[in-house]
Protein backbone atom coordinates (compact mmCIF):
# COMPACT_ATOMS: atom_id res chain seq x y z
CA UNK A 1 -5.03 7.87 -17.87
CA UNK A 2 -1.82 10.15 -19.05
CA UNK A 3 1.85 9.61 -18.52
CA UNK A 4 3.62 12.31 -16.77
CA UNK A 5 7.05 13.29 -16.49
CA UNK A 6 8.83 12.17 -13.87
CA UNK A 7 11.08 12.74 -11.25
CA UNK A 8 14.70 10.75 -13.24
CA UNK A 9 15.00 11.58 -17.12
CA UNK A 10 16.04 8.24 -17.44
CA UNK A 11 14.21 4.87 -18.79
CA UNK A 12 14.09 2.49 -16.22
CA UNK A 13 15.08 -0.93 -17.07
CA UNK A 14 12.74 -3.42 -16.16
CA UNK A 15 13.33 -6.31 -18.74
CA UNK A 16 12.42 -8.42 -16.32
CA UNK A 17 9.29 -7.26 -15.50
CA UNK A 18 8.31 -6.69 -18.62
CA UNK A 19 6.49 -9.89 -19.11
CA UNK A 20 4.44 -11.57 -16.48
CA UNK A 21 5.85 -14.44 -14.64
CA UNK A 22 2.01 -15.99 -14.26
CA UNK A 23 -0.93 -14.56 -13.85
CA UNK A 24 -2.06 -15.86 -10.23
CA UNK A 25 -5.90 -15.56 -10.03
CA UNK A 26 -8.76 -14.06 -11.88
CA UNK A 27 -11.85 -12.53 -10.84
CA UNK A 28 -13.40 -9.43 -8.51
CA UNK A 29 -10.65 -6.57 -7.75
CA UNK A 30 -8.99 -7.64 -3.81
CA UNK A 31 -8.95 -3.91 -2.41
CA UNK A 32 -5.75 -3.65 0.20
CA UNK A 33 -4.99 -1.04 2.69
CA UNK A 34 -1.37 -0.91 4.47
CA UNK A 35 -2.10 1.04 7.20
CA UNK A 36 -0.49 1.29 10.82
CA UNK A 37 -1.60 4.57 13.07
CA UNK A 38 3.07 4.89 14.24
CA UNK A 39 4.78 6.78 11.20
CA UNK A 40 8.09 5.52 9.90
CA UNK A 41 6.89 1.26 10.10
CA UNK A 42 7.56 0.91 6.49
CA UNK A 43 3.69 1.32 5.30
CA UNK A 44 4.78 3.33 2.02
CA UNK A 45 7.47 0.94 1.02
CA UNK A 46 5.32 -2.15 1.49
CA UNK A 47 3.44 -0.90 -0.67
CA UNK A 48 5.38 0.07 -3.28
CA UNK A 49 7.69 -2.80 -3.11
CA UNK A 50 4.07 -5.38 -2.63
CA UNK A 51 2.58 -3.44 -5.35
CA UNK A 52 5.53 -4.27 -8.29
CA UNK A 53 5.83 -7.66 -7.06
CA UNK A 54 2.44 -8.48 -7.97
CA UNK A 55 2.41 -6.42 -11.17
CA UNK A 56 5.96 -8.52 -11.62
CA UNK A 57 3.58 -12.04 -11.64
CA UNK A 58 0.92 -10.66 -13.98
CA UNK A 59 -1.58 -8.12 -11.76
CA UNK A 60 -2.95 -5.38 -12.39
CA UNK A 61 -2.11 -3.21 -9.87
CA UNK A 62 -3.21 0.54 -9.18
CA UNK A 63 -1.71 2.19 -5.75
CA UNK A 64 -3.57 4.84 -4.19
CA UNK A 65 -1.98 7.20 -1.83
CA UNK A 66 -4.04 8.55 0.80
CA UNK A 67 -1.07 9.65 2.63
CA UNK A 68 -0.54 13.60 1.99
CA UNK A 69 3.24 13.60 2.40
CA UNK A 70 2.65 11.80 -0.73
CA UNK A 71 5.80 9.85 -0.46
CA UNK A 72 4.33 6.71 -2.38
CA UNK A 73 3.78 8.81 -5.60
CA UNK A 74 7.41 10.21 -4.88
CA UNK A 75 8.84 7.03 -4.64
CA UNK A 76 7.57 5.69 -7.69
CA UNK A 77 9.21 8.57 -9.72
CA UNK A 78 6.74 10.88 -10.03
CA UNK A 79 7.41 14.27 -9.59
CA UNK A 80 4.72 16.70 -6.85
CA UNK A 81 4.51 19.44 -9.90
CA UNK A 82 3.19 16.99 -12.03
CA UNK A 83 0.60 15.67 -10.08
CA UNK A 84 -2.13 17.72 -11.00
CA UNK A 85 -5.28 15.47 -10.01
CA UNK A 86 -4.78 14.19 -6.86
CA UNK A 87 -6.95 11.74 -4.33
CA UNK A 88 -7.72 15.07 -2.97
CA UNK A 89 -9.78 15.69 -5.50
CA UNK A 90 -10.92 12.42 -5.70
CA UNK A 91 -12.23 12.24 -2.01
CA UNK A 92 -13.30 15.69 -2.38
CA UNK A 93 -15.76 14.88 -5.50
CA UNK A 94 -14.03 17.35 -7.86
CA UNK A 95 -12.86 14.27 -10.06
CA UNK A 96 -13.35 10.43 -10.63
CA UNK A 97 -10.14 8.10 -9.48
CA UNK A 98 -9.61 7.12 -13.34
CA UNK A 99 -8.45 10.80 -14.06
CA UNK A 100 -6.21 10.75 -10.87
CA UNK A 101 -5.06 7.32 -12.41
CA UNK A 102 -1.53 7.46 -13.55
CA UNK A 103 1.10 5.04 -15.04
CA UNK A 104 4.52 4.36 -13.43
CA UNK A 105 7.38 3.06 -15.71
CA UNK A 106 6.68 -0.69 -13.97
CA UNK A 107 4.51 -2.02 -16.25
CA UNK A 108 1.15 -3.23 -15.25
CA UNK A 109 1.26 -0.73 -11.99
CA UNK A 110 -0.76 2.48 -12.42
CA UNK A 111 -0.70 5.40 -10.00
CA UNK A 112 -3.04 7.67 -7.81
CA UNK A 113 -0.88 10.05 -6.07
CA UNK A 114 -1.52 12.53 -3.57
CA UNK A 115 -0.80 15.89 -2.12
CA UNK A 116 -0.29 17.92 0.50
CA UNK A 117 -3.84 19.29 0.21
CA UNK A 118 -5.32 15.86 1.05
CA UNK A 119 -4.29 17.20 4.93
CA UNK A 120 -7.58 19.41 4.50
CA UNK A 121 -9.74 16.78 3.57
CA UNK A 122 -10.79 15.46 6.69
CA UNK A 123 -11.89 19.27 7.88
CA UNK A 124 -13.49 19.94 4.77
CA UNK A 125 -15.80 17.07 4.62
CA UNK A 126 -16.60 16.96 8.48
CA UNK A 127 -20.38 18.23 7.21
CA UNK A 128 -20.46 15.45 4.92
CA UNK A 129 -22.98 12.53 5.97
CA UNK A 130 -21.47 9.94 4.61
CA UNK A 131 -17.81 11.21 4.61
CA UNK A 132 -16.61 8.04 5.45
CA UNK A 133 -17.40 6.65 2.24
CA UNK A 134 -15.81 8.87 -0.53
CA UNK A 135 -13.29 6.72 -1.61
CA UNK A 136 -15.09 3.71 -1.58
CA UNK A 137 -17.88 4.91 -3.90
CA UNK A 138 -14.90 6.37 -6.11
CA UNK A 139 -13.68 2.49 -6.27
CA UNK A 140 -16.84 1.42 -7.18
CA UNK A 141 -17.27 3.81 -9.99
CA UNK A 142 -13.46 3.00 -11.12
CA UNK A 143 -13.72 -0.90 -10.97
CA UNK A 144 -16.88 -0.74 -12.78
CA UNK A 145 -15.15 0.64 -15.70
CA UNK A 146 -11.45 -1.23 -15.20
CA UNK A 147 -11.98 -4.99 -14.68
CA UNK A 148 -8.68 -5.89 -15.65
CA UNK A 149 -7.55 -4.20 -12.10
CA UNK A 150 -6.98 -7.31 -10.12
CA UNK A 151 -5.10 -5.48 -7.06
CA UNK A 152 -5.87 -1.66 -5.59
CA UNK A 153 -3.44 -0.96 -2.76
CA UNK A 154 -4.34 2.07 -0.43
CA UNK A 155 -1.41 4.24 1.38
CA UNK A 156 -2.60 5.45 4.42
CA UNK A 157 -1.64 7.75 6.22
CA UNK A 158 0.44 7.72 9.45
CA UNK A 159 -2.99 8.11 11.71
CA UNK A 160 -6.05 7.17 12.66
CA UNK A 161 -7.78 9.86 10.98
CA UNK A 162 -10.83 10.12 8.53
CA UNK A 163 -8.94 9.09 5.51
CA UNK A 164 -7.70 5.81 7.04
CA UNK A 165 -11.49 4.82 8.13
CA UNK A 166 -12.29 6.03 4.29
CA UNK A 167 -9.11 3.22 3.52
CA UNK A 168 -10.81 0.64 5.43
CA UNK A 169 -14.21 1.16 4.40
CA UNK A 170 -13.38 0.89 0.82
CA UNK A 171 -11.06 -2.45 1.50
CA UNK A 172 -11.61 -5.86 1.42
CA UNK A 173 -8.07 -6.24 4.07
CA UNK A 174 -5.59 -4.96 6.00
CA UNK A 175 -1.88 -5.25 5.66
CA UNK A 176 -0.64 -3.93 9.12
CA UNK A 177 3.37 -3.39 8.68
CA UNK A 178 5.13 -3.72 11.80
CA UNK A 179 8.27 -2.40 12.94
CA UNK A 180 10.29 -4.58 15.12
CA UNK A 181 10.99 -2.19 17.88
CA UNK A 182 9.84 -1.98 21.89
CA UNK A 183 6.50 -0.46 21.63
CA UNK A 184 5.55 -2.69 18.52
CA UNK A 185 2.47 -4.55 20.08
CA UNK A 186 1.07 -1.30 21.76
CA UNK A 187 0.87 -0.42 18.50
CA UNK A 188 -0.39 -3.21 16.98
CA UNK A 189 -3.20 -3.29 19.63
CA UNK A 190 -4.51 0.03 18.62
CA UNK A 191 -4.48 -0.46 15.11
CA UNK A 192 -6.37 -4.18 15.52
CA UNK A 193 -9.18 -2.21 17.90
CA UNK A 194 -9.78 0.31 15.20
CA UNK A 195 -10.24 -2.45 12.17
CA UNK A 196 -12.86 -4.22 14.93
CA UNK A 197 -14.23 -1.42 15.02
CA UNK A 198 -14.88 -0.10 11.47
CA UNK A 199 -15.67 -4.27 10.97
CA UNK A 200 -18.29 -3.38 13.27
CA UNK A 201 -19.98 -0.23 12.73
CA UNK A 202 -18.78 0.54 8.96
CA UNK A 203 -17.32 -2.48 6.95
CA UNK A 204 -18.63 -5.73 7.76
CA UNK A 205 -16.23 -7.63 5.53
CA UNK A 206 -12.97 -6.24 6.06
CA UNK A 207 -10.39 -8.89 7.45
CA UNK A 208 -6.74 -8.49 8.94
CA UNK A 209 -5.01 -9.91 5.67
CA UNK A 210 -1.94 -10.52 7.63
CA UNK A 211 0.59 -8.69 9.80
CA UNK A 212 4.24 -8.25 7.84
CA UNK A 213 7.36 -7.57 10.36
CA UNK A 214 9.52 -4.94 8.67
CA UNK A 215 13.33 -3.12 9.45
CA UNK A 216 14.23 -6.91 11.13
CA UNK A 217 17.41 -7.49 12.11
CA UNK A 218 18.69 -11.18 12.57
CA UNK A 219 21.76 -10.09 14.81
CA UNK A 220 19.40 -7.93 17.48
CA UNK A 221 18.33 -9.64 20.27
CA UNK A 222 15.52 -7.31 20.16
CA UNK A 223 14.20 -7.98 16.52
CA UNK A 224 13.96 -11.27 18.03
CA UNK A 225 12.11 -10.87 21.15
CA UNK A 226 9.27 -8.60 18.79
CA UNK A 227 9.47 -11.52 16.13
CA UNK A 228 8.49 -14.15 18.89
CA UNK A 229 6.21 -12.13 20.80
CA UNK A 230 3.94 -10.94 17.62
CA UNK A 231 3.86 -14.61 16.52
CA UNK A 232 3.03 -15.89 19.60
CA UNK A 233 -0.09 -13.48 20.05
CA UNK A 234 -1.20 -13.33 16.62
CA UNK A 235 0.11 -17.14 14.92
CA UNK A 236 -0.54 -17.68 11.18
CA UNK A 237 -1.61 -13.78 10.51
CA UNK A 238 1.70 -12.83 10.71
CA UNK A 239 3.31 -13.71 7.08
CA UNK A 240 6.22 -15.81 7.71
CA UNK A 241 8.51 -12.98 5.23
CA UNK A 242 9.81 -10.50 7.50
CA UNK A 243 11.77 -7.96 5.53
CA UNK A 244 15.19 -7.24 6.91
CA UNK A 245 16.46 -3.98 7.59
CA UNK A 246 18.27 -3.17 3.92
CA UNK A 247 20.19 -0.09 2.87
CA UNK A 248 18.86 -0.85 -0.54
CA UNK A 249 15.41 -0.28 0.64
CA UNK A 250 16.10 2.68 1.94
CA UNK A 251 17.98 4.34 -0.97
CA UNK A 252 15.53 3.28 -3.98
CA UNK A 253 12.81 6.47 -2.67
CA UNK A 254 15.92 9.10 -3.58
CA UNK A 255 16.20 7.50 -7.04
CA UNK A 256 12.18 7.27 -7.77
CA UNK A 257 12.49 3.77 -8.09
CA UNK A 258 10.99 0.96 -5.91
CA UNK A 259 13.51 -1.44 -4.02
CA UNK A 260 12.72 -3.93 -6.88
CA UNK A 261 13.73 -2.03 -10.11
CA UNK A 262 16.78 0.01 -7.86
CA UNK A 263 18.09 -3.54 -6.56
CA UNK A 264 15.90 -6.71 -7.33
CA UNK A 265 18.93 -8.79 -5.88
CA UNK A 266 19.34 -7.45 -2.62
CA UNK A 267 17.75 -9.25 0.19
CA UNK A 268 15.07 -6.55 0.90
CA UNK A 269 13.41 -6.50 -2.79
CA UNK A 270 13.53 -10.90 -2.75
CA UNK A 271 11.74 -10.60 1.04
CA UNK A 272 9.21 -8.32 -1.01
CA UNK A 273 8.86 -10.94 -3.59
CA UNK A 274 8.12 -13.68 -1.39
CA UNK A 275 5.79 -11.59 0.41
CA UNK A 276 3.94 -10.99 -2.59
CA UNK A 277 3.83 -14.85 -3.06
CA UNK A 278 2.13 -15.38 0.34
CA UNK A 279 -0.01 -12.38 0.12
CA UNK A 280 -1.26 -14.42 -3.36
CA UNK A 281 -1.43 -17.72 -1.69
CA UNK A 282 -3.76 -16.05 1.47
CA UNK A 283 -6.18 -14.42 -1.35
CA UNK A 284 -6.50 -18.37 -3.25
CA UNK A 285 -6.87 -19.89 0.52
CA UNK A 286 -9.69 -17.23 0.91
């Protein structure tokens, strides 16, 4: 694992992540896809923002992103000229995940960032007979060697493509972020038919960790009418944190910095931490 340079020049201060707050379970590595097939939901920041939360409390936390815009890696500060193993060549074979591995200046949080050559993947392996599991045979071999990873996140992709079903073989759950906008539970259908599906046919132990409401907004009536309709359809696996529509949020990618080191007061980073709390208290209920 090797520290690049990234994107800022400057030391980011993180005194008070520094230390862990507790350390919250012990035990096999939980493996975590965010995924939702409709772009622009907040997938990327969840997990950015999930992913320092729980390195905040004493995980260890490595983020994988399997999205080739590769706007996870960016947001955590590091630079696309510097990424020179990729999960492209992870998925591809060409290297093992621990020399995509990378550390971000939150400690505890590693990094396995991606590139726009990762949109080739899916063509290039379509010969493949098992080309659904690349990345979960990389986890294997990684976890094998890392036990002290408690938490693997995986950034998917904005789809329903090949490297999504390679995300939810290799996972244990899905996060499903949801925008609260009109055609929120169309959405949410379609991306609940396709985790039934890869439950069925690929994965038999994948779960729907929970369903996390994102861009809310308390004042609009129709935030409201989404909140009450997703809850009412899908009860206790929607995580009673829904994280508010923040200008913080959105300005911490520009900076390389997740909402929690740009901003930790502002009421999108604390709906992040309490996230993380439930997403912790699900995993000890399980």
């Amino acid at each position: 694992m090797k520290r690049q340079p990234f994107l800022r020049s400057e030391i980011y201060h993180v005194s008070n992540l520094s230390k862990p707050l507790a350390t919250s379970r012990t035990g096999k590595v939980r493996i975590l896809s965010v995924a939702n097939q409709k772009g622009g939901v907040g997938k990327t920041t969840t997990a950015i923002n999930l992913g320092t939360a729980l390195a905040a409390v004493g995980e260890r936390v490595l983020i994988i992103d399997l999205d080739p815009q590769g706007n996870a890696s960016t947001g955590l500060g590091l630079n696309a000229a510097n990424r020179d193993i990729t999960t492209y060549d992870v998925i591809m074979g060409a290297a093992v995940l621990a020399d995509a591995e990378q550390v971000t200046n939150v400690p505890r949080l590693s990094l396995a960032p991606a590139g726009v050559n990762l949109a080739g993947a899916e063509i290039e392996l379509i010969d493949e007979p098992e080309r659904q599991f690349c990345l979960a045979k990389a986890i294997k071999a990684f976890t094998a060697k890392r036990p002290e990873i408690t938490y693997i996140l995986i950034d998917c992709p904005p789809s329903l493509s090949l490297l999504t079903i390679n995300a939810m073989a290799a996972s244990d759950a899905v996060i499903v972020p949801l925008q609260c906008e009109f055609f929120a539970l169309e959405g949410l259908s379609q991306i609940l038919r396709t985790i039934d599906k890869v439950r069925e046919r690929i994965n038999p132990g994948l779960e729907l960790q929970g369903i996390v409401l994102t861009m809310f907004d308390s004042r609009n009536n129709l935030s409201q009418q989404v909140e009450a309709d997703v809850r009412s359809h899908m009860g206790e696996k929607v995580y009673r944190t829904a994280i508010p529509r923040n200008v913080r949020i959105s300005e911490a990618p520009s900076h390389g910095k997740p909402a929690l080191l740009y901003d930790l007061g502002c009421a999108g980073s604390q709906a992040y931490v309490r996230l993380a709390s439930e997403v912790i208290q699900r995993e000890r209920a399980a």
